[in-house]
C-alpha atoms as a PDB file:
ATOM      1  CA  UNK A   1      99.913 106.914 107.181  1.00  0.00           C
ATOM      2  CA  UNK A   2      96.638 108.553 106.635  1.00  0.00           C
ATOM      3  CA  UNK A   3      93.591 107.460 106.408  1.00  0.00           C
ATOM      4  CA  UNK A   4      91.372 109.438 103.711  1.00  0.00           C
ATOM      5  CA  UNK A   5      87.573 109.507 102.716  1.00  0.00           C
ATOM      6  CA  UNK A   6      87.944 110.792  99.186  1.00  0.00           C
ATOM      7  CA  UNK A   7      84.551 111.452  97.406  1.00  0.00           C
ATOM      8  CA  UNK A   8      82.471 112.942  95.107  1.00  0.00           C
ATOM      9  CA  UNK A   9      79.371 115.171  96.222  1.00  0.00           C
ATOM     10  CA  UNK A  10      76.552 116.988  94.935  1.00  0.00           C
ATOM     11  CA  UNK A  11      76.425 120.464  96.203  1.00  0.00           C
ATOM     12  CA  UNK A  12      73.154 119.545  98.479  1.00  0.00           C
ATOM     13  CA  UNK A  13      75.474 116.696 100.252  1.00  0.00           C
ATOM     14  CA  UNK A  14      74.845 113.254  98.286  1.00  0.00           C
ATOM     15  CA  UNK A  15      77.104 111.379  97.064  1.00  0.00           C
ATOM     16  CA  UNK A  16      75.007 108.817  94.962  1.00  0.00           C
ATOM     17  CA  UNK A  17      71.055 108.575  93.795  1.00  0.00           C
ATOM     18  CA  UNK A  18      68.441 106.937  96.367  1.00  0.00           C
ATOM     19  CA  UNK A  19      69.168 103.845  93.614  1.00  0.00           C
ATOM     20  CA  UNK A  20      72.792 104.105  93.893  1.00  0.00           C
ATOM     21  CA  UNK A  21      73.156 105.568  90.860  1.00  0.00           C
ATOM     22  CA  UNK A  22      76.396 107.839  89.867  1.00  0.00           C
ATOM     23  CA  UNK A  23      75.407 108.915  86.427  1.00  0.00           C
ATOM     24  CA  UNK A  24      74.979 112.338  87.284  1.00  0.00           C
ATOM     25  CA  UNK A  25      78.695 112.559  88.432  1.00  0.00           C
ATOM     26  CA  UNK A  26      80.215 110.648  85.179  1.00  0.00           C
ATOM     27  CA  UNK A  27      78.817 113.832  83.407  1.00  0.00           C
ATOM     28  CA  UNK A  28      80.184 116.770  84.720  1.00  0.00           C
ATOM     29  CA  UNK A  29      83.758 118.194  83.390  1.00  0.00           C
ATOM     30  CA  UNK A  30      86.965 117.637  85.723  1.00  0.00           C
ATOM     31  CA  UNK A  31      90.383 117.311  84.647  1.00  0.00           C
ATOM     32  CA  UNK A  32      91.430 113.671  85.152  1.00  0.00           C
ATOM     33  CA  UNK A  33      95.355 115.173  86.100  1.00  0.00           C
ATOM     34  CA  UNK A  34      94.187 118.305  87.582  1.00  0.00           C
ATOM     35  CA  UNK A  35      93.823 120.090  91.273  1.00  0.00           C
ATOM     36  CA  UNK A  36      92.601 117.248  93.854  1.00  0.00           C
ATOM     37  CA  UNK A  37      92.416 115.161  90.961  1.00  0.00           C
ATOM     38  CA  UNK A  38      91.679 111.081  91.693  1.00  0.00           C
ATOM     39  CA  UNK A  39      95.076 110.181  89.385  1.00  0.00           C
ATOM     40  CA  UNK A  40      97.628 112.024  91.608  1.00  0.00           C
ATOM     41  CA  UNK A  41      95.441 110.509  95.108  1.00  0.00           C
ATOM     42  CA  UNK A  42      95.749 107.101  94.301  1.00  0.00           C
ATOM     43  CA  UNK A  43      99.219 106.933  93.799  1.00  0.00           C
ATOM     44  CA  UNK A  44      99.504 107.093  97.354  1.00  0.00           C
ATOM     45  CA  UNK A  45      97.277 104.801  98.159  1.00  0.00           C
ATOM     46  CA  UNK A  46      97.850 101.551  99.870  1.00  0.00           C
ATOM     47  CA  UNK A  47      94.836 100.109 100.674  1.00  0.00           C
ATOM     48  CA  UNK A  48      91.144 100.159 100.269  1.00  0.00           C
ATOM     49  CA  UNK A  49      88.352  99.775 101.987  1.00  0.00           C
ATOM     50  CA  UNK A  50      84.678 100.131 100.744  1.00  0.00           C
ATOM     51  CA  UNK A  51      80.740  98.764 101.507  1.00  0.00           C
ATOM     52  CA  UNK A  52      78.793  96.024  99.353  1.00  0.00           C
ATOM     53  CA  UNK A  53      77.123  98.639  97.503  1.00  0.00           C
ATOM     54  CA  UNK A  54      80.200 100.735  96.292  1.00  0.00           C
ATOM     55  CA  UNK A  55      81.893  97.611  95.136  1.00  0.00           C
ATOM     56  CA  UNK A  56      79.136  96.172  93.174  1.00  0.00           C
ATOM     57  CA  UNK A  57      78.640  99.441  91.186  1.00  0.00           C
ATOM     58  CA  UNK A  58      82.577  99.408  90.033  1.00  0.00           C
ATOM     59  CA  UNK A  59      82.200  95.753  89.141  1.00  0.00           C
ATOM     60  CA  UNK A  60      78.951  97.060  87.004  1.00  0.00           C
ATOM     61  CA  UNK A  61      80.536 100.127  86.274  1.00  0.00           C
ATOM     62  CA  UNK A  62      84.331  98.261  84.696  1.00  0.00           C
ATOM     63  CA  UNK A  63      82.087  95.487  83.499  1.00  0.00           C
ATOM     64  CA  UNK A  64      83.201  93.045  86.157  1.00  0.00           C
ATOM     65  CA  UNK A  65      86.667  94.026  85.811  1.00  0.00           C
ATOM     66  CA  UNK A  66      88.638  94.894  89.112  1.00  0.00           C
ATOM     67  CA  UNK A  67      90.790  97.842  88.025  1.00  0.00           C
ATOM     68  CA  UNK A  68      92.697  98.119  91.614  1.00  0.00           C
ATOM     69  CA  UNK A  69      96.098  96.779  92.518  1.00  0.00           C
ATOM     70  CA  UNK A  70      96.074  97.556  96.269  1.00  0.00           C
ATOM     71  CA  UNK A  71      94.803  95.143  98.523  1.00  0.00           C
ATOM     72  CA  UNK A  72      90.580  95.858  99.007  1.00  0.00           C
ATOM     73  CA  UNK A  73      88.369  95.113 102.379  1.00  0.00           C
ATOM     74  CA  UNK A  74      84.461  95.084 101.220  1.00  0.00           C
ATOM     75  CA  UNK A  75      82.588  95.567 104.618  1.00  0.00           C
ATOM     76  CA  UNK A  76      79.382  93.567 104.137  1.00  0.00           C
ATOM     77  CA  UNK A  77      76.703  90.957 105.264  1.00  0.00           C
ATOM     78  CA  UNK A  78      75.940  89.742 101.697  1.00  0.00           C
ATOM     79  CA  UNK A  79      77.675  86.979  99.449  1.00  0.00           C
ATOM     80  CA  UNK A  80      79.789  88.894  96.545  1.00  0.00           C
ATOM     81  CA  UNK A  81      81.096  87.531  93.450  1.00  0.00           C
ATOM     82  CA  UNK A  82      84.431  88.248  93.243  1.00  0.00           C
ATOM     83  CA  UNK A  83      86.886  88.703  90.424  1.00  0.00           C
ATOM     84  CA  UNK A  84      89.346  86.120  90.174  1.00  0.00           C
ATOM     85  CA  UNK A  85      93.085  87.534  90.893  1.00  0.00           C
ATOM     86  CA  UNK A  86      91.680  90.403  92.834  1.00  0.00           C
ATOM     87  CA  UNK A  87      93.178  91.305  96.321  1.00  0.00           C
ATOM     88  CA  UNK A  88      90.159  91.391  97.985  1.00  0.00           C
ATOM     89  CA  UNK A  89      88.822  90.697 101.613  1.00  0.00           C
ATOM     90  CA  UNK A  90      85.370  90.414 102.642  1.00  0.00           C
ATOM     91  CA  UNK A  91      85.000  91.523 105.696  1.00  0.00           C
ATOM     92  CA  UNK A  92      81.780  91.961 108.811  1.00  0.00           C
ATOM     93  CA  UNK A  93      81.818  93.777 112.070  1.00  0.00           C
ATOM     94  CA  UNK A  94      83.974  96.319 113.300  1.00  0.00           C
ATOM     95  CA  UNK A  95      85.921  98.307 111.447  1.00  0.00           C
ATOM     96  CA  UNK A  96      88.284  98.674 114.114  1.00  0.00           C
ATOM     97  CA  UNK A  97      88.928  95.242 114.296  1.00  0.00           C
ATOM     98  CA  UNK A  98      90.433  94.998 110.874  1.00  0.00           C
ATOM     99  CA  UNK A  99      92.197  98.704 110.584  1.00  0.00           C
ATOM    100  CA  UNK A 100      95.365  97.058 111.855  1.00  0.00           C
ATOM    101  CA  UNK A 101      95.486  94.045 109.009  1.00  0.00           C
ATOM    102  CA  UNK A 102      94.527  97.209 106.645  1.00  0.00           C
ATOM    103  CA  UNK A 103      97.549  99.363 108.077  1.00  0.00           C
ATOM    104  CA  UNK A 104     100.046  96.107 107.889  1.00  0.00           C
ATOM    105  CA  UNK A 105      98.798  95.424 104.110  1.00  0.00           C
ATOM    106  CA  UNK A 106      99.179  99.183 102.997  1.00  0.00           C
ATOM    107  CA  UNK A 107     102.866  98.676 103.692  1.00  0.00           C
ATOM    108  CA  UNK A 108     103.075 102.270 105.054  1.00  0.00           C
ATOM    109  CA  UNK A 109     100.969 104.458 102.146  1.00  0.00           C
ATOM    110  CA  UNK A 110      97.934 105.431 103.138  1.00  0.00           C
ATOM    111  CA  UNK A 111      94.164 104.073 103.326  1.00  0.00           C
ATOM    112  CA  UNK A 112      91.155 105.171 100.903  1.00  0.00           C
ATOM    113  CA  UNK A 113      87.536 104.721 101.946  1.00  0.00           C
ATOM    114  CA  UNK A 114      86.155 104.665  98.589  1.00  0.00           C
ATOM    115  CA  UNK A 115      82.343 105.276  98.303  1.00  0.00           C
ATOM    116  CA  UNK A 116      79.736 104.917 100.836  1.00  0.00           C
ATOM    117  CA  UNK A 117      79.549 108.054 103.653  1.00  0.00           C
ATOM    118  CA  UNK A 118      78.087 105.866 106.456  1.00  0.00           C
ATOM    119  CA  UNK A 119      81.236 103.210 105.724  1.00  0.00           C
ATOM    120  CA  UNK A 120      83.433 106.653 106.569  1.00  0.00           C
ATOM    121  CA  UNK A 121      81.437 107.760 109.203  1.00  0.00           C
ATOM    122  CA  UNK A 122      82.283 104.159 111.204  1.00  0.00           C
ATOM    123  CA  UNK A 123      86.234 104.705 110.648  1.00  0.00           C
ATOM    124  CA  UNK A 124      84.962 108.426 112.024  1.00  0.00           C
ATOM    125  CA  UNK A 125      83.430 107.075 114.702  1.00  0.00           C
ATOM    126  CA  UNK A 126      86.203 104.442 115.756  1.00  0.00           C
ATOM    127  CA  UNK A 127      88.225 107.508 115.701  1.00  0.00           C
ATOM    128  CA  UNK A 128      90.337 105.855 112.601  1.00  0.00           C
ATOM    129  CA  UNK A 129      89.624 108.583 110.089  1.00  0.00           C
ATOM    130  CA  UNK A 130      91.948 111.756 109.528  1.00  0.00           C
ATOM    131  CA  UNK A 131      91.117 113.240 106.200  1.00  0.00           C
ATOM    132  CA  UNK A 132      87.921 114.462 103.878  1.00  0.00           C
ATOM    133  CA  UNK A 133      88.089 114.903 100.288  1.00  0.00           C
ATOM    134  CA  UNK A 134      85.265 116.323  98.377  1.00  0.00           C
ATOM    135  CA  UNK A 135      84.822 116.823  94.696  1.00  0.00           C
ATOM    136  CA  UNK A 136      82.343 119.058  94.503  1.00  0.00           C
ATOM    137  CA  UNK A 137      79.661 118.841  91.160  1.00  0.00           C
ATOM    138  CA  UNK A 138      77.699 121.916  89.808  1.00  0.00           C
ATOM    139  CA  UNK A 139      74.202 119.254  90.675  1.00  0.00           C
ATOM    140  CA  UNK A 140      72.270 119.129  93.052  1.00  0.00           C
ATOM    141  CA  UNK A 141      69.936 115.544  93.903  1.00  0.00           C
ATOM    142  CA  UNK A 142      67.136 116.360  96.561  1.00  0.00           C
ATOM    143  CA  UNK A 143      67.999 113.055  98.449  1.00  0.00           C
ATOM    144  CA  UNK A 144      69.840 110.153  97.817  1.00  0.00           C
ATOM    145  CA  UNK A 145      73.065 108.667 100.078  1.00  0.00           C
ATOM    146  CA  UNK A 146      74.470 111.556 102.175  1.00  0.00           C
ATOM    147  CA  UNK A 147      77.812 112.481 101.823  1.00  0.00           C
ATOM    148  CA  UNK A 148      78.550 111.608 105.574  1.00  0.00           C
ATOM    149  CA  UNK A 149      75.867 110.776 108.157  1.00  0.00           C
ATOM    150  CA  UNK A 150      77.715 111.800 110.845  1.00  0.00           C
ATOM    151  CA  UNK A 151      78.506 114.968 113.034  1.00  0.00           C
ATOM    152  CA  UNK A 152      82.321 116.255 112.266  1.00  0.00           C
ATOM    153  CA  UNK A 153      84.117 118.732 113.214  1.00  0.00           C
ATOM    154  CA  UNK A 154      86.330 119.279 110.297  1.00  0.00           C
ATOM    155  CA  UNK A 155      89.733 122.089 109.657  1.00  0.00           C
ATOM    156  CA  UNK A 156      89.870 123.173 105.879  1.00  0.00           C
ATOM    157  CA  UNK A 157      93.512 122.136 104.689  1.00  0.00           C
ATOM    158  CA  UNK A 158      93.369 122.731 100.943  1.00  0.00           C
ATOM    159  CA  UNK A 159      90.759 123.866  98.122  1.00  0.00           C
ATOM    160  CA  UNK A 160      90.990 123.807  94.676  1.00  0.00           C
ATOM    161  CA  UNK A 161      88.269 124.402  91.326  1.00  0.00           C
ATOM    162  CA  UNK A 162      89.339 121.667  88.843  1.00  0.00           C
ATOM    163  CA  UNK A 163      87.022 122.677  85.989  1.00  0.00           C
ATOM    164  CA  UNK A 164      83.614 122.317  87.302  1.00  0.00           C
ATOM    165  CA  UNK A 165      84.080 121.130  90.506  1.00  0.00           C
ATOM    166  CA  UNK A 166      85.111 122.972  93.688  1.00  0.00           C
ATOM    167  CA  UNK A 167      87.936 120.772  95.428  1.00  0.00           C
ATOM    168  CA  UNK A 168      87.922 120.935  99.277  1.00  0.00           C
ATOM    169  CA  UNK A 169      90.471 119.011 101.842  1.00  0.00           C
ATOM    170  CA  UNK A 170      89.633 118.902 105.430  1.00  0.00           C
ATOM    171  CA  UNK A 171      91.612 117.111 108.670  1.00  0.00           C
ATOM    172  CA  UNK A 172      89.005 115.515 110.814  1.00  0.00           C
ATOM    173  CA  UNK A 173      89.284 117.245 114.267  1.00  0.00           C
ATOM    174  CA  UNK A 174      89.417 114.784 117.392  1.00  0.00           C
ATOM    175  CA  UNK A 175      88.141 116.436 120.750  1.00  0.00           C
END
């Protein structure tokens, strides 16, 4: 099992607007079924884990539908509305603390942080998280939420160009 950070980025490191905003990603030309592609990841994906913030802009973005199967943490301090029928756990604290219930409920596929860098950079710090994805977009922001606030020492495993974005897939380094 594997746990992955699998993102999008702007090529100056931000993954979403200082308003949390992802409309300049929804833009830009990829191949849905191409290189790196999200369609071929998530098919080997058992569970999910992701912040307040990333959750609440796929319930605006899918108009308050949940469009996930696999069981979903939300690491957060706020109240949520949830779907009803989703698989999801809302969860405080450590992120240590609930990577084993994560690991049972993937049922040996692997684990996705979706969204938020500094949510990744705790699984990095806990020393929980093996891989890096990055989409690259032809954008740049100026500021906004960074890719991953955190110092990493990272191998390059795989790249790819999947129309307009440069594909990159990296094994976090432990030392």
């Amino acid at each position: 099992m594997t746990v992955h950070y699998y993102t999008s980025s702007s090529l100056d490191g931000f993954i979403a607007t200082d308003d949390h905003s992802l409309d300049w990603l929804l833009t830009q030309d990829i191949d849905d079924e191409g290189p790196m592609a999200y369609a071929s990841f998530e098919k080997s994906i058992g569970a999910l884990a992701m912040g307040a913030s990333t959750f609440e802009w796929v319930m605006r973005h899918e108009r308050g539908r949940w469009g996930y199967t696999q069981p979903t943490w939300v690491f957060t301090h706020r109240d949520l509305d949830l779907p009803p029928g989703a698989d999801i756990r809302v969860v405080q604290g450590d992120v240590a603390d609930v990577h084993p219930d994560m690991l049972a409920a993937a049922g040996g596929e692997d684990l996705w942080i979706v969204g938020g860098g500094d949510l990744a950079g705790q699984f990095a710090d806990a020393g929980l998280l093996d891989e890096v994805w990055v989409q690259y977009a032809p954008v740049t922001l100026g500021s906004g939420a960074p890719l991953l606030p955190r110092a990493l020492d990272l191998e390059l495993l795989d790249v790819a160009r999947n129309r307009a974005f440069l594909c990159g897939r990296y094994r976090v380094r432990r030392g």
